[in-house]
C-alpha atoms as a PDB file:
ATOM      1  CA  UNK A   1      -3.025  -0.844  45.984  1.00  0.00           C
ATOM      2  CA  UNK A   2      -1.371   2.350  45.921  1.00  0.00           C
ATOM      3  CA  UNK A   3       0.952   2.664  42.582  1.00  0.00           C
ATOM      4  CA  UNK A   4       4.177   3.320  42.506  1.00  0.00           C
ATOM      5  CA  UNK A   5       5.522   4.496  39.499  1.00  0.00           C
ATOM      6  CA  UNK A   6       8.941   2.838  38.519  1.00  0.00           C
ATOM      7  CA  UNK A   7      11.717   3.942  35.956  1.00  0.00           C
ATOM      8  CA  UNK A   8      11.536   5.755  33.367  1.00  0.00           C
ATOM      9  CA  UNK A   9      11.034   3.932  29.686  1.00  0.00           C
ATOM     10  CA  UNK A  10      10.986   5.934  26.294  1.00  0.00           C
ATOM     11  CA  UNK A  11       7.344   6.330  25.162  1.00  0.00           C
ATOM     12  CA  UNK A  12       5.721   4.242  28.555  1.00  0.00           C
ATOM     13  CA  UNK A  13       4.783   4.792  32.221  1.00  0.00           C
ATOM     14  CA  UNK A  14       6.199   1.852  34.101  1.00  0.00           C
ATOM     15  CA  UNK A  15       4.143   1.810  37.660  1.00  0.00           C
ATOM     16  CA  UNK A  16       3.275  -1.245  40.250  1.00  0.00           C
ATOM     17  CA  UNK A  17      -0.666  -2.018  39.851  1.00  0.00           C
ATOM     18  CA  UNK A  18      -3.192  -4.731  40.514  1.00  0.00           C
ATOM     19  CA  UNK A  19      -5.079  -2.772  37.682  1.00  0.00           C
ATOM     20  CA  UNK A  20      -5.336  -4.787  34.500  1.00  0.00           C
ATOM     21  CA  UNK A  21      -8.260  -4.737  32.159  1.00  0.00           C
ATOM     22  CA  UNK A  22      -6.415  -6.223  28.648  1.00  0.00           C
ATOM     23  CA  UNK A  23      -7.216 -10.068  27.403  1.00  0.00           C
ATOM     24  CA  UNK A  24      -3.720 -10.991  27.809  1.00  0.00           C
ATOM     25  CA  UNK A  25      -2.954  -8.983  31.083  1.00  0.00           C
ATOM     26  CA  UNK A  26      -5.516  -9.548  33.238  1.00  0.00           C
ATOM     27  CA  UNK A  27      -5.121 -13.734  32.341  1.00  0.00           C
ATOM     28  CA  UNK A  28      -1.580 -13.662  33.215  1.00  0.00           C
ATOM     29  CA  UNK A  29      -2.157 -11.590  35.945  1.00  0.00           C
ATOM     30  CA  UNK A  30      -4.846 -13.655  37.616  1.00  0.00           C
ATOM     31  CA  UNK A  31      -2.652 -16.962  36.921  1.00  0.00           C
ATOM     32  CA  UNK A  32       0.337 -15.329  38.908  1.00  0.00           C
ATOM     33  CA  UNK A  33      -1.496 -14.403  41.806  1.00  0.00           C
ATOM     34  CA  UNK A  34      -2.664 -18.171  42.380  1.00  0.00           C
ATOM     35  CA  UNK A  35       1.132 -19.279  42.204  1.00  0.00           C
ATOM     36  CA  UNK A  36       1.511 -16.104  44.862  1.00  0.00           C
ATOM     37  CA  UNK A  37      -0.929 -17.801  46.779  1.00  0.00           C
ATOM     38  CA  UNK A  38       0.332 -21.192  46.510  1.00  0.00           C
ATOM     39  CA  UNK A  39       3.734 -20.183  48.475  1.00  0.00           C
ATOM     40  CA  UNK A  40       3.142 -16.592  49.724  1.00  0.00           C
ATOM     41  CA  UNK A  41       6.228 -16.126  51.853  1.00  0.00           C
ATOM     42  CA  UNK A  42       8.743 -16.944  49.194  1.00  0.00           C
ATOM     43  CA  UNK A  43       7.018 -15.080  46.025  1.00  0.00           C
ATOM     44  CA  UNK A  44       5.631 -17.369  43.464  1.00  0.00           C
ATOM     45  CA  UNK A  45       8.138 -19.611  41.938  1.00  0.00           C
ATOM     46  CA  UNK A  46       8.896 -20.427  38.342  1.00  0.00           C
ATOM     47  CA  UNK A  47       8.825 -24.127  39.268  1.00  0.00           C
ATOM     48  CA  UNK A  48       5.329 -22.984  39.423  1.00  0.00           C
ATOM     49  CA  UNK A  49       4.737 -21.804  35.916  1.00  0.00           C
ATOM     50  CA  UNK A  50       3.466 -23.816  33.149  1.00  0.00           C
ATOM     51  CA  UNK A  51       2.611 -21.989  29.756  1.00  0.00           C
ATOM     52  CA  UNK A  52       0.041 -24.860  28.483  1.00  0.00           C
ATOM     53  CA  UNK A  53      -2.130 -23.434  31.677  1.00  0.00           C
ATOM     54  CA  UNK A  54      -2.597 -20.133  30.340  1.00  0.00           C
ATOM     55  CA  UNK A  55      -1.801 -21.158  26.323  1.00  0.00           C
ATOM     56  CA  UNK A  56      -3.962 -18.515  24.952  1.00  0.00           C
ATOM     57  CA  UNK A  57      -2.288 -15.819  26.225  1.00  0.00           C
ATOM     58  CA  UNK A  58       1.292 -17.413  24.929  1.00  0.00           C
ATOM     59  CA  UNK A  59       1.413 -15.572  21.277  1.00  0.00           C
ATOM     60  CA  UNK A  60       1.609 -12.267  23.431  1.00  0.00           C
ATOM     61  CA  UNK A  61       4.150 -13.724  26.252  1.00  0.00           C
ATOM     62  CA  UNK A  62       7.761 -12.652  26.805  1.00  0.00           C
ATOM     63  CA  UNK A  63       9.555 -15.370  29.500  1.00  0.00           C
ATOM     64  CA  UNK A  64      12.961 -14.447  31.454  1.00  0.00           C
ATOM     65  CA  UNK A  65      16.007 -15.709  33.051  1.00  0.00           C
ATOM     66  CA  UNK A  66      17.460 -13.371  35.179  1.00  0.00           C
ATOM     67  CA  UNK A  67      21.240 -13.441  34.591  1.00  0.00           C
ATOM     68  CA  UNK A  68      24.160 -12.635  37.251  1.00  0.00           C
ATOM     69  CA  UNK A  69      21.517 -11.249  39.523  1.00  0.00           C
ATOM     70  CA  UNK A  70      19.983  -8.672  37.085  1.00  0.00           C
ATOM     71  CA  UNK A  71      23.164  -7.900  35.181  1.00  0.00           C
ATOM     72  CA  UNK A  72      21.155  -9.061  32.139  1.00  0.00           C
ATOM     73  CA  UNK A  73      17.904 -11.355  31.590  1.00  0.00           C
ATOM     74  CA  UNK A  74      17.731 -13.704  28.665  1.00  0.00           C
ATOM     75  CA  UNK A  75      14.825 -14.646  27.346  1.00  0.00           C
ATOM     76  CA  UNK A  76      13.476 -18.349  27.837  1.00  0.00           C
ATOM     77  CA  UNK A  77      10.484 -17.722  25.223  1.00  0.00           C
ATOM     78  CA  UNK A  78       9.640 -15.390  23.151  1.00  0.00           C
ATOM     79  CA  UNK A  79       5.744 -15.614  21.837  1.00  0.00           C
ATOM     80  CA  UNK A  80       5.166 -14.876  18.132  1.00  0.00           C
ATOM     81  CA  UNK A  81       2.808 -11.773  18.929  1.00  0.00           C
ATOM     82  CA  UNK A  82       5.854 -10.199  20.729  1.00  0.00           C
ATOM     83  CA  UNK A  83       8.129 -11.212  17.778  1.00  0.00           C
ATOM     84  CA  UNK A  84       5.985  -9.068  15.626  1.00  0.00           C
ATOM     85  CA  UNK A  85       5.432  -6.094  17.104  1.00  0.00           C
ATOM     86  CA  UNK A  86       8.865  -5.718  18.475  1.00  0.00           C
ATOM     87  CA  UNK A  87      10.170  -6.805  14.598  1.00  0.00           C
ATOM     88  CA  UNK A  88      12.585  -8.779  16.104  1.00  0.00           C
ATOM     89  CA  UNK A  89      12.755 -12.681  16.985  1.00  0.00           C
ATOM     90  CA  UNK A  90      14.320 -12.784  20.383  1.00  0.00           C
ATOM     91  CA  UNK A  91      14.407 -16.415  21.457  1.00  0.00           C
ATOM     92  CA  UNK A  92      17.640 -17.074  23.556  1.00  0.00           C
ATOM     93  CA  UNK A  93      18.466 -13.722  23.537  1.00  0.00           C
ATOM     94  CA  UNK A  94      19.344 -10.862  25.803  1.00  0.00           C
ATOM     95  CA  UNK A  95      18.933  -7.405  25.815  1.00  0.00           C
ATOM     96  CA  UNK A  96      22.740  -6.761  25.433  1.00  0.00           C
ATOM     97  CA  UNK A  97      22.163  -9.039  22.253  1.00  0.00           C
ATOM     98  CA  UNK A  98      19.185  -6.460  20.746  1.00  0.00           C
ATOM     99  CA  UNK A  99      20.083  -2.951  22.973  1.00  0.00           C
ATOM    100  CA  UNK A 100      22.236  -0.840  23.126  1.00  0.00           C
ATOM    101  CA  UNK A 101      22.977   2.795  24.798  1.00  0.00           C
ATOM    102  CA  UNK A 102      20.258   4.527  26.570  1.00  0.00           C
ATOM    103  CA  UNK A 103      17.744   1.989  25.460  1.00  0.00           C
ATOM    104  CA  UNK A 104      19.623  -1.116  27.116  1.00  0.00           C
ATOM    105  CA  UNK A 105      20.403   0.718  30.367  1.00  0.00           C
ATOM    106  CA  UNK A 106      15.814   2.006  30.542  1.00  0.00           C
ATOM    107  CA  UNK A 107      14.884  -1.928  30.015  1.00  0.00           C
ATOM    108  CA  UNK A 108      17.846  -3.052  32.746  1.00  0.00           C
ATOM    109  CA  UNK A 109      16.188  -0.752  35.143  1.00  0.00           C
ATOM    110  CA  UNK A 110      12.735  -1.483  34.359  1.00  0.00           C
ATOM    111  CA  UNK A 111      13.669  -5.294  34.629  1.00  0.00           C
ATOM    112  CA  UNK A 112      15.191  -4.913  37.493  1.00  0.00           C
ATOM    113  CA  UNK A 113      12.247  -3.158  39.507  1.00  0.00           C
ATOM    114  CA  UNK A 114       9.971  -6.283  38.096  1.00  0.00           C
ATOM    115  CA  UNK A 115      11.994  -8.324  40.076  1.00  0.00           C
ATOM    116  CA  UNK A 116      12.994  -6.104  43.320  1.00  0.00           C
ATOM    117  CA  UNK A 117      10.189  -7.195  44.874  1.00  0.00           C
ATOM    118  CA  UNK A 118       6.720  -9.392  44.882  1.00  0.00           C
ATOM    119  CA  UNK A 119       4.551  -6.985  42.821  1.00  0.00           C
ATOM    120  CA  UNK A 120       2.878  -6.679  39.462  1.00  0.00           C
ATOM    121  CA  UNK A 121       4.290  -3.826  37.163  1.00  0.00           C
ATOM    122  CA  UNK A 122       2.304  -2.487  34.195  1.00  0.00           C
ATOM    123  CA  UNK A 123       3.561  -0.977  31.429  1.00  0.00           C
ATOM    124  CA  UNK A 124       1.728   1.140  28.917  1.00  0.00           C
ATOM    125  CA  UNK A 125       2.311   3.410  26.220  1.00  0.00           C
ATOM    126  CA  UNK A 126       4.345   3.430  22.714  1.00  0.00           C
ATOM    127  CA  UNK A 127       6.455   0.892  22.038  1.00  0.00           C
ATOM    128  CA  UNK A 128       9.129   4.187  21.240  1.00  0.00           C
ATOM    129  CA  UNK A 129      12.082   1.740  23.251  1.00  0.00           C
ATOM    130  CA  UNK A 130      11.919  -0.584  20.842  1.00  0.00           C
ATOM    131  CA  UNK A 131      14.333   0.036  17.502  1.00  0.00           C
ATOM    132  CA  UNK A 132      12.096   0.901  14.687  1.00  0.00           C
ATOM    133  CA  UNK A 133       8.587   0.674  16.296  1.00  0.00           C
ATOM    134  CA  UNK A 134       7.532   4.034  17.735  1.00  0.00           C
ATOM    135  CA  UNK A 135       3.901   4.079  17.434  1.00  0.00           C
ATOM    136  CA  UNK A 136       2.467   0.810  18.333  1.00  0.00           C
ATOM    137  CA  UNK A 137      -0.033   0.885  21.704  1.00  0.00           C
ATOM    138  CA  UNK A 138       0.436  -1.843  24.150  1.00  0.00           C
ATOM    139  CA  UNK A 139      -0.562  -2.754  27.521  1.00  0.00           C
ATOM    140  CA  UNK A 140       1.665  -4.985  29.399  1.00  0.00           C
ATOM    141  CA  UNK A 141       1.987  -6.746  32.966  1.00  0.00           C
ATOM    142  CA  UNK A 142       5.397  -7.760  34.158  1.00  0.00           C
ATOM    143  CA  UNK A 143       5.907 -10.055  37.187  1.00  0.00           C
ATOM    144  CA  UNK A 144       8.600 -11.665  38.976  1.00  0.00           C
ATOM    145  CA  UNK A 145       8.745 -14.980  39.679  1.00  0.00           C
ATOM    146  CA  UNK A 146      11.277 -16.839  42.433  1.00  0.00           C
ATOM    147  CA  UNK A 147      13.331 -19.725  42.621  1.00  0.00           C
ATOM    148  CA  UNK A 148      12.761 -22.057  45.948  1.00  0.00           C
ATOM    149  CA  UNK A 149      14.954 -19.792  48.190  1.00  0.00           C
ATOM    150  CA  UNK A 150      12.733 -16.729  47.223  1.00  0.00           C
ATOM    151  CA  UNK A 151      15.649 -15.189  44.892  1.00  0.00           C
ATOM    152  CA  UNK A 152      14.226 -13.481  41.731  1.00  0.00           C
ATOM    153  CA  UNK A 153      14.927 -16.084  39.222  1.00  0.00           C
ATOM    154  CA  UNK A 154      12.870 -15.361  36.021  1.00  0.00           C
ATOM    155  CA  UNK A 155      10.047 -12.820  34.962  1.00  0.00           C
ATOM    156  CA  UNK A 156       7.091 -13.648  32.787  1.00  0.00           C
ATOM    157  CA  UNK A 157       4.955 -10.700  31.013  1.00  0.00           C
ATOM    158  CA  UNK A 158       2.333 -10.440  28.995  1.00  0.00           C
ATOM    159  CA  UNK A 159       1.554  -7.796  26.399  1.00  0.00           C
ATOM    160  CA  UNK A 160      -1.849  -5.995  24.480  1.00  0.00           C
ATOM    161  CA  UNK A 161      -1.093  -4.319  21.427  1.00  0.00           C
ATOM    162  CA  UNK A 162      -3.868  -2.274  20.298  1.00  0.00           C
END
């Protein structure tokens, strides 16, 4: 697949890829493309998601809603990996609760290219977007998921810190 490289984040390059080498990356990543196959036309659908499937991978999981059509996103879970790294517990959140400025408006864009269309988006780099944290490593996969009518719905991702 030819990558596309996607907006800009602080301290990352944000790009679409079927490239992902990580534990936690590739897992998720292989799990979403059997729910792409399982309705292909529509996207994969959240319906289609179950955690306890890929339960390894959950400590380093980050789980959307998309809210008012990618005004904001909210986030369903929050694994305790993610909590750590990003110093920050997150659960029932949204990024207008934890961003602000510059920051808030990066991660609106990059969520919002997740979910433009039915592709994987890696992220990797320093965690520099995140308040406090500028030097942790990470490798992540983000990917949209759809509701029944094919309308972005939620986004799950998966993260490597290293």
């Amino acid at each position: 697949m030819n990558e596309i490289t996607g907006p800009e984040l602080d301290g990352c390059i944000v790009e679409s890829s079927t490239v992902f080498e990580r534990p936690s990356t590739l897992k998720l990543y292989n799990y979403w493309l059997e729910r792409c196959e399982m309705t292909p036309d529509i996207g994969p659908q959240h319906e289609n998601i179950e955690l306890t499937d890929i339960i390894e991978c959950a400590p380093f999981i980050m789980y959307k809603d998309v809210v008012d059509s990618g005004y904001d996103f909210k986030n369903r879970y929050w694994g305790t990996e993610i909590a750590k790294a990003f110093s920050v517990e997150a659960t029932g959140k949204t990024f207008r609760d934890y961003y602000e400025g510059k920051v808030l408006e990066q991660v609106l864009e990059v969520s919002n290219f997740v979910i433009s269309q039915i592709h994987a988006i890696r992220i990797s780099g320093r965690l520099k977007f995140v308040p406090g944290v500028k030097n942790r490593r990470f490798d992540a996969v983000y990917l949209p998921l759809f509701d029944d009518t094919g309308v972005p719905s939620r986004y799950i991702a998966a993260y490597d810190f290293f």
